[in-house]
C-alpha atoms as a PDB file:
ATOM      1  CA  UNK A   1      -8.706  -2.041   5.409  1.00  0.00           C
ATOM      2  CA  UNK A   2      -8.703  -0.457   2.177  1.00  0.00           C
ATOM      3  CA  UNK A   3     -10.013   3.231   1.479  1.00  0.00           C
ATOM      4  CA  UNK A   4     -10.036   5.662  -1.437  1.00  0.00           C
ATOM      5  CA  UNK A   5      -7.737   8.449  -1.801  1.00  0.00           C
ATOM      6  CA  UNK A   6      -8.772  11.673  -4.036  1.00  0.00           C
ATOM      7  CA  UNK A   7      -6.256  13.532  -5.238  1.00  0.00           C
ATOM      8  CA  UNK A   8      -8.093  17.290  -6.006  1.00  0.00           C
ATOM      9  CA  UNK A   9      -4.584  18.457  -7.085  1.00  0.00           C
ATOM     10  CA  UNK A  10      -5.032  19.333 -10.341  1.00  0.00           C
ATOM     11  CA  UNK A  11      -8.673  20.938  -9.391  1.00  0.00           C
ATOM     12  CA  UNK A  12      -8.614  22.489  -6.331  1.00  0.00           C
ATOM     13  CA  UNK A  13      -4.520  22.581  -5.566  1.00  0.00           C
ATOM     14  CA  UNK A  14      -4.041  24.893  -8.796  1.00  0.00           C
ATOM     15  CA  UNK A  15      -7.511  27.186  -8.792  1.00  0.00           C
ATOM     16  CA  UNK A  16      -5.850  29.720  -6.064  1.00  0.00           C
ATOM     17  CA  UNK A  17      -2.479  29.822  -7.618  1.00  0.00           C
ATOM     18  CA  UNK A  18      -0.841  32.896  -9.069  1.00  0.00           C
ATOM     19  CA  UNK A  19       0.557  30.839 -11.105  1.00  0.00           C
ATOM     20  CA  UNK A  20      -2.019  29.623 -14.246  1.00  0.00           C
ATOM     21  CA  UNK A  21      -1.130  26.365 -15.385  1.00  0.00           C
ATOM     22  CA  UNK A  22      -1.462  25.448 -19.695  1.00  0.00           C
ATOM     23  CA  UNK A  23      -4.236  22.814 -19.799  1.00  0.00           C
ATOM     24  CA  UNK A  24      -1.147  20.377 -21.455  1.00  0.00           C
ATOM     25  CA  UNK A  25       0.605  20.853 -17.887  1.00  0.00           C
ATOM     26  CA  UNK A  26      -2.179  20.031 -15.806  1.00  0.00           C
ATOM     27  CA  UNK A  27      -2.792  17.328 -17.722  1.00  0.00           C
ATOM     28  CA  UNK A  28       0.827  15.918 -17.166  1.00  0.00           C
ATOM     29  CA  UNK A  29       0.013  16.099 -13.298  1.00  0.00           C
ATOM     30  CA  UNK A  30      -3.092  13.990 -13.807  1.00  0.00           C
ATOM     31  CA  UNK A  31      -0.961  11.540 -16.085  1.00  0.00           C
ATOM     32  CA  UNK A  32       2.055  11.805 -13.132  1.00  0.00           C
ATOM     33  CA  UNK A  33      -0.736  11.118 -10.000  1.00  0.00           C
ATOM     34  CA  UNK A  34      -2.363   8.253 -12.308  1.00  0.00           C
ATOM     35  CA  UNK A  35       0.966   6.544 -12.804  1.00  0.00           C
ATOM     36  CA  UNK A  36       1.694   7.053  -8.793  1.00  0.00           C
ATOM     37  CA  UNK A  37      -1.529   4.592  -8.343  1.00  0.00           C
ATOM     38  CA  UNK A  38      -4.668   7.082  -7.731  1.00  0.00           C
ATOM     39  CA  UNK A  39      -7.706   5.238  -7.735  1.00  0.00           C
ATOM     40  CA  UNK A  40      -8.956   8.446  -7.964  1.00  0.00           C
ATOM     41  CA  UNK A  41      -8.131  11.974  -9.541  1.00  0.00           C
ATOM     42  CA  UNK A  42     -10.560  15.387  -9.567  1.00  0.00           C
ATOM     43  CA  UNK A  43      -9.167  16.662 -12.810  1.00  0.00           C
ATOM     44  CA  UNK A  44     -11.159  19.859 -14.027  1.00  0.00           C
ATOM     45  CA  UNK A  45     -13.934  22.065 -12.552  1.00  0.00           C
ATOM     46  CA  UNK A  46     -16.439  22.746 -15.150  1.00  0.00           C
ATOM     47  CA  UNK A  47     -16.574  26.459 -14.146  1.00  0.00           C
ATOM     48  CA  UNK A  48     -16.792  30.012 -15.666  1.00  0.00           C
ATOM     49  CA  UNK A  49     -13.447  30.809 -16.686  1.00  0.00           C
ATOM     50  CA  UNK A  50     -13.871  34.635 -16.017  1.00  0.00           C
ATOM     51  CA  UNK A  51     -14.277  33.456 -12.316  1.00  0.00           C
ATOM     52  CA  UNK A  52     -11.570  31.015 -11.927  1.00  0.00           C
ATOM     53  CA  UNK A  53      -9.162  31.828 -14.644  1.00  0.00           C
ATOM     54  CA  UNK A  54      -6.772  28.688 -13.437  1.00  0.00           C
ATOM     55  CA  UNK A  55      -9.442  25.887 -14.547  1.00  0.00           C
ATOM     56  CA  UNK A  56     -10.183  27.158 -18.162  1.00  0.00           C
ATOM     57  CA  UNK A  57      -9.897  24.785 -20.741  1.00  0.00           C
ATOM     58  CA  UNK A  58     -11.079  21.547 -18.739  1.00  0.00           C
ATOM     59  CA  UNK A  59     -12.100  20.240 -22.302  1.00  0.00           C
ATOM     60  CA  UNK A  60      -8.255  20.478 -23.203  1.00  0.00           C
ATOM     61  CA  UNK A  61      -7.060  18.920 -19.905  1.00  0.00           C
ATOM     62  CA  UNK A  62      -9.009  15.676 -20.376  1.00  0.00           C
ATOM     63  CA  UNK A  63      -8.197  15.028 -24.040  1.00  0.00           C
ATOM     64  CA  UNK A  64      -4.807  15.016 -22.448  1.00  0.00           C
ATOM     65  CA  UNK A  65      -4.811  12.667 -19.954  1.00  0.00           C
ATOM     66  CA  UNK A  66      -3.654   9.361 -20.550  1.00  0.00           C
ATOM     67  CA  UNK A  67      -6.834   6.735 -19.328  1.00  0.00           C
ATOM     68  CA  UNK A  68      -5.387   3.655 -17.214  1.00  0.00           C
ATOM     69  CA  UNK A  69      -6.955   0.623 -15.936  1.00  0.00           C
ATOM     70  CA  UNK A  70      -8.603   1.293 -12.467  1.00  0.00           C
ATOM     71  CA  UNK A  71      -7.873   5.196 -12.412  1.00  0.00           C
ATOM     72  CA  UNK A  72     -11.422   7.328 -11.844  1.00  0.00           C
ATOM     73  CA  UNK A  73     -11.344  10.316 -13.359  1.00  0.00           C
ATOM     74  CA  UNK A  74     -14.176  13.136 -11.796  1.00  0.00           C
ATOM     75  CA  UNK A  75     -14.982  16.090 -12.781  1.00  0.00           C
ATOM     76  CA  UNK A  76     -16.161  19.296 -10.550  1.00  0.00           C
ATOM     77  CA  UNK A  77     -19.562  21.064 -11.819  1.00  0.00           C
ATOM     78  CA  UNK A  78     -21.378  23.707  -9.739  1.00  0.00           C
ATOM     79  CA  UNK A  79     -24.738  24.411 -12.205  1.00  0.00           C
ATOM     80  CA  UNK A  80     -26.358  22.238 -15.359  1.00  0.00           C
ATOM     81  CA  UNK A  81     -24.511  24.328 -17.451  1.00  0.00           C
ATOM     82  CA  UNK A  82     -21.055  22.745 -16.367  1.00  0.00           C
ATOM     83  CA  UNK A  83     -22.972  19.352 -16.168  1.00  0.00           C
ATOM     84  CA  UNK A  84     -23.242  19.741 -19.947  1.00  0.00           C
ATOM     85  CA  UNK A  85     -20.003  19.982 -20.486  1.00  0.00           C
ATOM     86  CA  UNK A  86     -18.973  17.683 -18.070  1.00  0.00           C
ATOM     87  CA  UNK A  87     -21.224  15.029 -20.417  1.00  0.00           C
ATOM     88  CA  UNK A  88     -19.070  16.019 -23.811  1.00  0.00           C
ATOM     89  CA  UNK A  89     -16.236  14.131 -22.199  1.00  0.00           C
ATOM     90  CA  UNK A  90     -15.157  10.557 -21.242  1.00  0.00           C
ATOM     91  CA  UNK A  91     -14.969  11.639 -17.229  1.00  0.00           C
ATOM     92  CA  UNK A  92     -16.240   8.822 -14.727  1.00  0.00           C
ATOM     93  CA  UNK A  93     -17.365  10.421 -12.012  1.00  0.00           C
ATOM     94  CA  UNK A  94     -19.531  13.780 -11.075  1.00  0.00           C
ATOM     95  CA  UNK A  95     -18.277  15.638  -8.781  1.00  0.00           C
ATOM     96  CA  UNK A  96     -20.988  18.402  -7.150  1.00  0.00           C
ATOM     97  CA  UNK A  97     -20.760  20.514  -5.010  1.00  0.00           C
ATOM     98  CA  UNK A  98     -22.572  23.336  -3.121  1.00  0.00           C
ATOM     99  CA  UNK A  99     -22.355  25.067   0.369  1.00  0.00           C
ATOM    100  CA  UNK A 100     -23.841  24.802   3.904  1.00  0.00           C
ATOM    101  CA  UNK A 101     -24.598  28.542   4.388  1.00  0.00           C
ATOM    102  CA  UNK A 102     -25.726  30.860   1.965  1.00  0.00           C
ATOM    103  CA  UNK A 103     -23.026  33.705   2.406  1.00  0.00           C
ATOM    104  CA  UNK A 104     -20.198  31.387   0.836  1.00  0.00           C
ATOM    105  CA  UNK A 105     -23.317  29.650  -1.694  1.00  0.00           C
ATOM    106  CA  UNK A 106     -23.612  33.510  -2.790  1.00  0.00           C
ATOM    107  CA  UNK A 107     -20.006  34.074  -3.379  1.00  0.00           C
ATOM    108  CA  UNK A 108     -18.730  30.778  -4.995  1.00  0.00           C
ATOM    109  CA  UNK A 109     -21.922  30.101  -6.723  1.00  0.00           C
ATOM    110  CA  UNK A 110     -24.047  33.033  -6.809  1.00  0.00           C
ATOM    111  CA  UNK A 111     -27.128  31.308  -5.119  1.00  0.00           C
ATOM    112  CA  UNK A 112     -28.416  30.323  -2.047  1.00  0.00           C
ATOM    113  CA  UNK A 113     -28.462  27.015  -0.424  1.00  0.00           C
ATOM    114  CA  UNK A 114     -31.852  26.351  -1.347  1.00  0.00           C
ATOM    115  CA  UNK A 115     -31.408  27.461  -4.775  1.00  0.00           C
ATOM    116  CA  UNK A 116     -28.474  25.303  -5.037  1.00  0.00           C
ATOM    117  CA  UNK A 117     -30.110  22.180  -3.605  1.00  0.00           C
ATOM    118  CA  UNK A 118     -32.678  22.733  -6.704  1.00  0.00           C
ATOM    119  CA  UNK A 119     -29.703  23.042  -8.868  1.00  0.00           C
ATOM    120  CA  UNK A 120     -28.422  19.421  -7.733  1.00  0.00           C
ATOM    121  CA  UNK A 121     -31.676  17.630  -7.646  1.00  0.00           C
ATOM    122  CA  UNK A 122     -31.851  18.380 -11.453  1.00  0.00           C
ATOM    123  CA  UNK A 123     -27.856  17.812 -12.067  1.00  0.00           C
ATOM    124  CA  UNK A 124     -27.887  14.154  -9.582  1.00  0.00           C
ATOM    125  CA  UNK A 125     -31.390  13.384 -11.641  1.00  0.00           C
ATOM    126  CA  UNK A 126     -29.834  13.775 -15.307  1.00  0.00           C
ATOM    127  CA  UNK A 127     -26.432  11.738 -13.616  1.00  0.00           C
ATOM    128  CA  UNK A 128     -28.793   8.922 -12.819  1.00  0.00           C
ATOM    129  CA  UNK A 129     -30.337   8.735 -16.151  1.00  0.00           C
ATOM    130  CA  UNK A 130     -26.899   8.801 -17.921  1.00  0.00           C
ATOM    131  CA  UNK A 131     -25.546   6.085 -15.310  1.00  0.00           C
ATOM    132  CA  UNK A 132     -23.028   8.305 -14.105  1.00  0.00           C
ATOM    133  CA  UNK A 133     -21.549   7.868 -10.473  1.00  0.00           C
ATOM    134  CA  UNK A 134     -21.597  11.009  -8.400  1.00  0.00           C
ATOM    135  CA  UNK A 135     -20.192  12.398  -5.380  1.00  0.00           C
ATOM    136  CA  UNK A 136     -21.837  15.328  -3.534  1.00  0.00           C
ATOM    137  CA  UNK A 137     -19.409  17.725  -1.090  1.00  0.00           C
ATOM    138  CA  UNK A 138     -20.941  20.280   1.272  1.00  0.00           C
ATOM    139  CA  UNK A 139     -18.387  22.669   1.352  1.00  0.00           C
ATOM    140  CA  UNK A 140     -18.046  24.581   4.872  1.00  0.00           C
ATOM    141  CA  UNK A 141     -19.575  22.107   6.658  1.00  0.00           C
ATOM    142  CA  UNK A 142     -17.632  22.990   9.874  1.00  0.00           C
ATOM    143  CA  UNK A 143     -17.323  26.452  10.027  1.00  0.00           C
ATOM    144  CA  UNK A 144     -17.896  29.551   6.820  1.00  0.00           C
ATOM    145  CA  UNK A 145     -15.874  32.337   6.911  1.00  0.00           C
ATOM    146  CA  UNK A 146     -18.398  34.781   6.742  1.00  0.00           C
ATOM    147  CA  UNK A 147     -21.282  33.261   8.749  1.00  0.00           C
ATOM    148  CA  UNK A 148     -18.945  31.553  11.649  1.00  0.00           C
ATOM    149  CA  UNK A 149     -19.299  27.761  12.976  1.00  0.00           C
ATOM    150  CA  UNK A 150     -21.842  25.733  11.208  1.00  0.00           C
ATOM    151  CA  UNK A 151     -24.288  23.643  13.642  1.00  0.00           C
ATOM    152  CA  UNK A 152     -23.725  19.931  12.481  1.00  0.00           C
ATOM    153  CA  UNK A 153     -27.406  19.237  12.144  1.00  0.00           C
ATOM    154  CA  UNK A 154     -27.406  21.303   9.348  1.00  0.00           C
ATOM    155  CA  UNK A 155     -24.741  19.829   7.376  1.00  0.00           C
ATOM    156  CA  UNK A 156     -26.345  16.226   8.225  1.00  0.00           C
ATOM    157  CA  UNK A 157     -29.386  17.346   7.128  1.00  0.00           C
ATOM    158  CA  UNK A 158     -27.736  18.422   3.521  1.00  0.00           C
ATOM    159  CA  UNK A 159     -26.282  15.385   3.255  1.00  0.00           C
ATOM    160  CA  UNK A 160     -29.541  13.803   4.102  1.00  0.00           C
ATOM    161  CA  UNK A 161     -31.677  15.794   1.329  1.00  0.00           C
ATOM    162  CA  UNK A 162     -28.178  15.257  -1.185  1.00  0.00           C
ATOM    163  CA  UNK A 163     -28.371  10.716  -0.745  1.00  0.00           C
ATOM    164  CA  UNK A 164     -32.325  11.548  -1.100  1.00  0.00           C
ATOM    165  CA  UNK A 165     -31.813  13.280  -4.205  1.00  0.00           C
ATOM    166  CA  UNK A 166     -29.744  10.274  -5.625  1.00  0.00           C
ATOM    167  CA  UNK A 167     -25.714  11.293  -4.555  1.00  0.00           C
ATOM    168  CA  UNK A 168     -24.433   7.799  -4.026  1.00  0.00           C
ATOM    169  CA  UNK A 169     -21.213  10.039  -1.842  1.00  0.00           C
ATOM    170  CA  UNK A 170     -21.347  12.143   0.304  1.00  0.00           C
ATOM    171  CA  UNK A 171     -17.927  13.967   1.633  1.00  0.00           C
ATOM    172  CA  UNK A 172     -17.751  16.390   4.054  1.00  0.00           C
ATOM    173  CA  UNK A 173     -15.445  19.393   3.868  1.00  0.00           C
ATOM    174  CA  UNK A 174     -13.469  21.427   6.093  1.00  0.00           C
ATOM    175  CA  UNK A 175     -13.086  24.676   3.380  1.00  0.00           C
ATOM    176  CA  UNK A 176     -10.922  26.739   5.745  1.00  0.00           C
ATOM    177  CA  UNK A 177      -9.338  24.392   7.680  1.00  0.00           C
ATOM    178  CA  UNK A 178     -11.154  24.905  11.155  1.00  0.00           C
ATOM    179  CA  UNK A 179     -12.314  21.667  12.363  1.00  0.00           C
ATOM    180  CA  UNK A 180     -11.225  19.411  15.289  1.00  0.00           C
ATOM    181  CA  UNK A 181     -11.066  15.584  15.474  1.00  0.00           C
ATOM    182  CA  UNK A 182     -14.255  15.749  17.783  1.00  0.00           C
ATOM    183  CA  UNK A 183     -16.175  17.667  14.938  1.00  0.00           C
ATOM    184  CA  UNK A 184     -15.152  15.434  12.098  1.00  0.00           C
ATOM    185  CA  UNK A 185     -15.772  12.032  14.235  1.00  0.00           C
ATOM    186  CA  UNK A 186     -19.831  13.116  15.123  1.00  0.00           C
ATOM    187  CA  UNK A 187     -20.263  13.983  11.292  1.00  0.00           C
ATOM    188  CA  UNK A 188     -18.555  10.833  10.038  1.00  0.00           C
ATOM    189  CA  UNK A 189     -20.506   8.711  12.518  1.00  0.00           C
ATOM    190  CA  UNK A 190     -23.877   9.971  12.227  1.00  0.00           C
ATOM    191  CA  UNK A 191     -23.270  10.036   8.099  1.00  0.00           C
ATOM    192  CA  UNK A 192     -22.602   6.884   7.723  1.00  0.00           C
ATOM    193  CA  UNK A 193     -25.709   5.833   9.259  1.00  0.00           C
ATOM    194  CA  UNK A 194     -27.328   7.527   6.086  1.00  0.00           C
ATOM    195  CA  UNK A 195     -25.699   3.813   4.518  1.00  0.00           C
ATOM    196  CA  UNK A 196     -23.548   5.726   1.687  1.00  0.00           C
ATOM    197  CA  UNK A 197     -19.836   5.962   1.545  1.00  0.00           C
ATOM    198  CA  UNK A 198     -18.742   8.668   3.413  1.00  0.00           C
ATOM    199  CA  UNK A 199     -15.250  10.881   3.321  1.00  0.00           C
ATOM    200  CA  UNK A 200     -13.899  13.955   3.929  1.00  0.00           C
ATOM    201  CA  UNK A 201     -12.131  17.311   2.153  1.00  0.00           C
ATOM    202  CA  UNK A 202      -9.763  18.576   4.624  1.00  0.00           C
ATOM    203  CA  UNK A 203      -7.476  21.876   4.456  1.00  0.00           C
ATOM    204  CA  UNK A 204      -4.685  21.923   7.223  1.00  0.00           C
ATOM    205  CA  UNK A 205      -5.147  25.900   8.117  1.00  0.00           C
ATOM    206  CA  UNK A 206      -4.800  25.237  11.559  1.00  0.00           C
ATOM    207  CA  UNK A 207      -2.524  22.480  11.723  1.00  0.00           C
ATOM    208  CA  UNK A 208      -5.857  19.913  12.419  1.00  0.00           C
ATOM    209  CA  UNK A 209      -5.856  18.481   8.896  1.00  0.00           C
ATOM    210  CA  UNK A 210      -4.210  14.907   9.680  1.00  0.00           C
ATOM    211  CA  UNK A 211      -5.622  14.604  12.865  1.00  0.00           C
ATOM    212  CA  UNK A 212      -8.903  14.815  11.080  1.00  0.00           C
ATOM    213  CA  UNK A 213      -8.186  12.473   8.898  1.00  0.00           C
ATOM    214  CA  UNK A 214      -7.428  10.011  11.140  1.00  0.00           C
ATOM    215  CA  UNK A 215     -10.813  10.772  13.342  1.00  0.00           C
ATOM    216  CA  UNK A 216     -12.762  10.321   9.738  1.00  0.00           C
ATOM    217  CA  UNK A 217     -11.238   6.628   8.926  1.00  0.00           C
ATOM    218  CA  UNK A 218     -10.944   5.793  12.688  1.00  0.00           C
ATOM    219  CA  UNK A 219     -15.493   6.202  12.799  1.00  0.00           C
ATOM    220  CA  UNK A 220     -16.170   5.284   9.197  1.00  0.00           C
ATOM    221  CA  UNK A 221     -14.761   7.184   6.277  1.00  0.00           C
ATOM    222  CA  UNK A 222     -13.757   5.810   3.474  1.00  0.00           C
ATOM    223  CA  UNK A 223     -12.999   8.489   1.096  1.00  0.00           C
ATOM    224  CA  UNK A 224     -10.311  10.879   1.276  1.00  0.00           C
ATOM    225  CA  UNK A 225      -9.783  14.433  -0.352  1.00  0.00           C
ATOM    226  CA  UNK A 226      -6.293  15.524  -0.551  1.00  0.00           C
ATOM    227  CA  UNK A 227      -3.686  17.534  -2.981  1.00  0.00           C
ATOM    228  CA  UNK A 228      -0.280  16.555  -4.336  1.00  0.00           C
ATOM    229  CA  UNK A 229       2.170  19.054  -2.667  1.00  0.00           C
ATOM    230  CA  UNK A 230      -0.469  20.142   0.031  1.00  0.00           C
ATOM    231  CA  UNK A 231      -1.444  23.024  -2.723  1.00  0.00           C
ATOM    232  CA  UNK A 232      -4.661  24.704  -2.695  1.00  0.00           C
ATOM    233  CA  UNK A 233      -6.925  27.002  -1.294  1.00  0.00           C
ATOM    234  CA  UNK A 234     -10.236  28.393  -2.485  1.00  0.00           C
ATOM    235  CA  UNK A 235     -10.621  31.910  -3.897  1.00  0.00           C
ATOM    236  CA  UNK A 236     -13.874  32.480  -2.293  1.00  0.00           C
ATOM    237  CA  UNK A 237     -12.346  31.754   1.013  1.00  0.00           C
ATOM    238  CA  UNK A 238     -10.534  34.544   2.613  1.00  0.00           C
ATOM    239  CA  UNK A 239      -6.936  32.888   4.291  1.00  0.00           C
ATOM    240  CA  UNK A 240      -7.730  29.767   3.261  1.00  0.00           C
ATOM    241  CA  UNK A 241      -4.841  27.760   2.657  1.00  0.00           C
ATOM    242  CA  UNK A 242      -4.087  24.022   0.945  1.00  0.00           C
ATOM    243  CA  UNK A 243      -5.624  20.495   1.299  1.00  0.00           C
ATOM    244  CA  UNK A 244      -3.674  17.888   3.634  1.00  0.00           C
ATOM    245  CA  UNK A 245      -1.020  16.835   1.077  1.00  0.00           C
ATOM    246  CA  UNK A 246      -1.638  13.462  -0.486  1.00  0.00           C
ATOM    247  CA  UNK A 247       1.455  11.995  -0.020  1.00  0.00           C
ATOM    248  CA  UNK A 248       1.848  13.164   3.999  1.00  0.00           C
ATOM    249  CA  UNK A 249      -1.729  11.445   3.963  1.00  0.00           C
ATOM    250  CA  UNK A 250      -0.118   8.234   1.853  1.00  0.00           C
ATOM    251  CA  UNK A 251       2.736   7.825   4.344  1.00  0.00           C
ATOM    252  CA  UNK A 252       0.268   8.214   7.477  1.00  0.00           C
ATOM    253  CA  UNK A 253      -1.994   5.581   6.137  1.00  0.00           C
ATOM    254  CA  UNK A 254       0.969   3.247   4.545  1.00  0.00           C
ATOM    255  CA  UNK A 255       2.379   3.461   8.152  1.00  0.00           C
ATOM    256  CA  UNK A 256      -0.743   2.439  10.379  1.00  0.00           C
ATOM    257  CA  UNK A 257      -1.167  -0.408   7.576  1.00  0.00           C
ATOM    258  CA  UNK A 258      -4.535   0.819   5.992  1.00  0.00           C
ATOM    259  CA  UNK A 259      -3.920  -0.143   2.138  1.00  0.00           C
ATOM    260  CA  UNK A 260      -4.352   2.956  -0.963  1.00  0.00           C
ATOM    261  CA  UNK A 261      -2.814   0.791  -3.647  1.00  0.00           C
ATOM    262  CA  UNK A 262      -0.512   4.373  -4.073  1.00  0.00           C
ATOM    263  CA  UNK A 263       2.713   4.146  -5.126  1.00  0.00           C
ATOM    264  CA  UNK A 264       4.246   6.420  -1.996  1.00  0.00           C
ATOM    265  CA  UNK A 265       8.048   7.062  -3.793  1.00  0.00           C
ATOM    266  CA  UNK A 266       6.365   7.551  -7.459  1.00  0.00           C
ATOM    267  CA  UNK A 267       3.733  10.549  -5.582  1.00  0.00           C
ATOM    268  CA  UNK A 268       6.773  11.884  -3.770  1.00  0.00           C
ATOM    269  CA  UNK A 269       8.070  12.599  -7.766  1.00  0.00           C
ATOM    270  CA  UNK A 270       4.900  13.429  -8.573  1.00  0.00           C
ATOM    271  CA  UNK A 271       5.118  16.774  -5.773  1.00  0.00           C
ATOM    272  CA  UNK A 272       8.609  17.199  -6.998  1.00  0.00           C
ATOM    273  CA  UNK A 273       7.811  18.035 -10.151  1.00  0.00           C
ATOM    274  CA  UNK A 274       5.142  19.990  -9.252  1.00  0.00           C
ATOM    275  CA  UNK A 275       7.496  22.238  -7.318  1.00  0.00           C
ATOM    276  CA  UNK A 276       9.488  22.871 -10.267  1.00  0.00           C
ATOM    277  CA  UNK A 277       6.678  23.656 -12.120  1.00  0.00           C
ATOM    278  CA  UNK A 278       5.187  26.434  -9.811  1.00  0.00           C
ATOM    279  CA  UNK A 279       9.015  27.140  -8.918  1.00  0.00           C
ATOM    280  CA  UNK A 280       8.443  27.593  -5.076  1.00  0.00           C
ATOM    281  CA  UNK A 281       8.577  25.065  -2.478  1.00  0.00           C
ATOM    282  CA  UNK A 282       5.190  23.602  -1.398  1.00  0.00           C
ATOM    283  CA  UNK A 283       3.554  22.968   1.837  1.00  0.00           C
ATOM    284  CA  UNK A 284       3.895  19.000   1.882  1.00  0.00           C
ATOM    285  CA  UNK A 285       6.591  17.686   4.046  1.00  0.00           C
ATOM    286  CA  UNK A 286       6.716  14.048   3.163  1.00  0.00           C
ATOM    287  CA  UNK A 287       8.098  15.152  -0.591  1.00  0.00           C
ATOM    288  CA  UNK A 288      10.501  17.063   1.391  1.00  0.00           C
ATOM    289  CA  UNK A 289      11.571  14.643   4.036  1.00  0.00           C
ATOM    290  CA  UNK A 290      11.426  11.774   1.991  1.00  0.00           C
ATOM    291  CA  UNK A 291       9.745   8.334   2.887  1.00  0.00           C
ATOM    292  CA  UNK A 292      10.475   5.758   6.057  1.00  0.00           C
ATOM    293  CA  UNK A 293      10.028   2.303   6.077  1.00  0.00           C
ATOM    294  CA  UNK A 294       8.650   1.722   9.636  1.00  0.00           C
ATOM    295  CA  UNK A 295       8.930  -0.731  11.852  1.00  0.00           C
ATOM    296  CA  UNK A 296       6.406  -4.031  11.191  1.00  0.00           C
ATOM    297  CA  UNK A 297       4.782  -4.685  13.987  1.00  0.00           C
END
């Protein structure tokens, strides 16, 4: 079995830290998680600056990355106007995303659900005329923190209207870290009937994040969202703390013998250094632990 693990680090691990990192050090964590094995790295958000102050200069982070065979390199855009910019670099992959209720569409995006739907038929329309892959996320798609739990019809039929409109991904995501195994297994199966890859952004709020994960590739995921460290958050999000760190998720998958190509000791550097960087000591606890080589059954 072979899936595809995200790293968001250097997108959505950094945009709700206090500490801002240059564009030439987020760079070097793109160039440190490429070198670990990625397949796959969300490197900038294409975003107003004056509203997330951590992800200005994107344009600077990319001419900094160092390209390597078989590494994907995505890039987050919320409106056409990030789409264009987006398009001025060398970035593989769209990533787009908007929300299942309208009170978090109105605060991270400053439109409604419907408004924002209209926004990504026009942005996945333009990708598939410029040959571009894309991945659409619906953000909150178990539970907002202004609206409460979010009925799981409604999130299907996002993702419905989002592979209609041309996403050839869909990936569900747990924004504030509420969901249970039981949740994430009847989106995951019911998604993948839509016949598109399916995966999953999970924050570990609650302590539910890797038991989640294991529900999503147990019933049919196959992309994986997580962050180097276990950093992250979303400013939009009241209490909303970090993804499931990458290389916790690494060791979990490494251990029940589902292949990532990831180099596990090489992403365990890659959180160290990151902890020097932001100088405090990060959720993860494989970095901390270390690695085990378990038992072959």
């Amino acid at each position: 079995m072979r899936v595809t693990v995200c790293d968001v680090g250097p997108r959505d691990g950094l945009q709700n830290e206090a500490t801002t990192l240059p564009p030439e050090t987020r760079a070097e964590l793109v160039n440190r998680l490429a070198a670990a094995g990625l397949p796959r790295v969300e490197a900038v958000s294409f975003v107003n600056p004056a509203r997330v102050p951590a992800m200005a200069g994107a344009e600077e982070v990319v001419e900094g990355i160092a390209r390597r065979e078989g590494l994907e390199l995505a890039g987050l855009v919320l409106n056409e106007r990030g789409y264009d910019r987006l398009r001025a670099t060398d970035l593989d992959r769209l990533s787009l995303t908007f929300a299942a209720t309208d009170s978090f569409s109105g605060r991270n995006a400053n439109q409604t659900v419907d408004e924002a739907l209209a926004g990504a038929a026009r942005i996945l329309a333009r990708a598939r005329d410029d040959g571009l892959p894309s991945t659409v996320t619906i953000s909150v798609a178990f539970g907002c923190p202004f609206e409460g739990a979010v009925p799981p019809e409604k999130v299907l039929g996002l993702a419905e209207e989002a592979i209609e409109l041309g996403a050839h991904e869909v990936v569900f995501a747990d924004t504030i870290g509420v969901a249970t195994p039981t949740q994430v297994r009847h989106v995951v199966v019911e998604g993948v009937k839509f016949a598109r890859p399916v995966g999953v952004h999970l924050h570990n709020t609650r302590s539910t994040g890797f038991a989640n994960a294991w529900a999503a590739l147990e019933w049919g995921a196959s992309i994986f969202d997580a962050s180097v460290g276990g950093v992250g958050g979303c400013p939009f999000a009241p209490r909303a703390t970090g993804n499931i760190a990458t290389e916790d998720l690494v060791y979990l998958l490494h251990g029940e013998g589902v292949d990532t190509g990831i180099d596990l000791d090489a992403l365990i550097g890659a959180a160290e250094w990151l902890e020097g960087v932001l100088g405090r000591e990060l959720p993860g606890q494989v970095y901390r632990a270390g690695s085990f080589a378990p038992v072959s059954g």
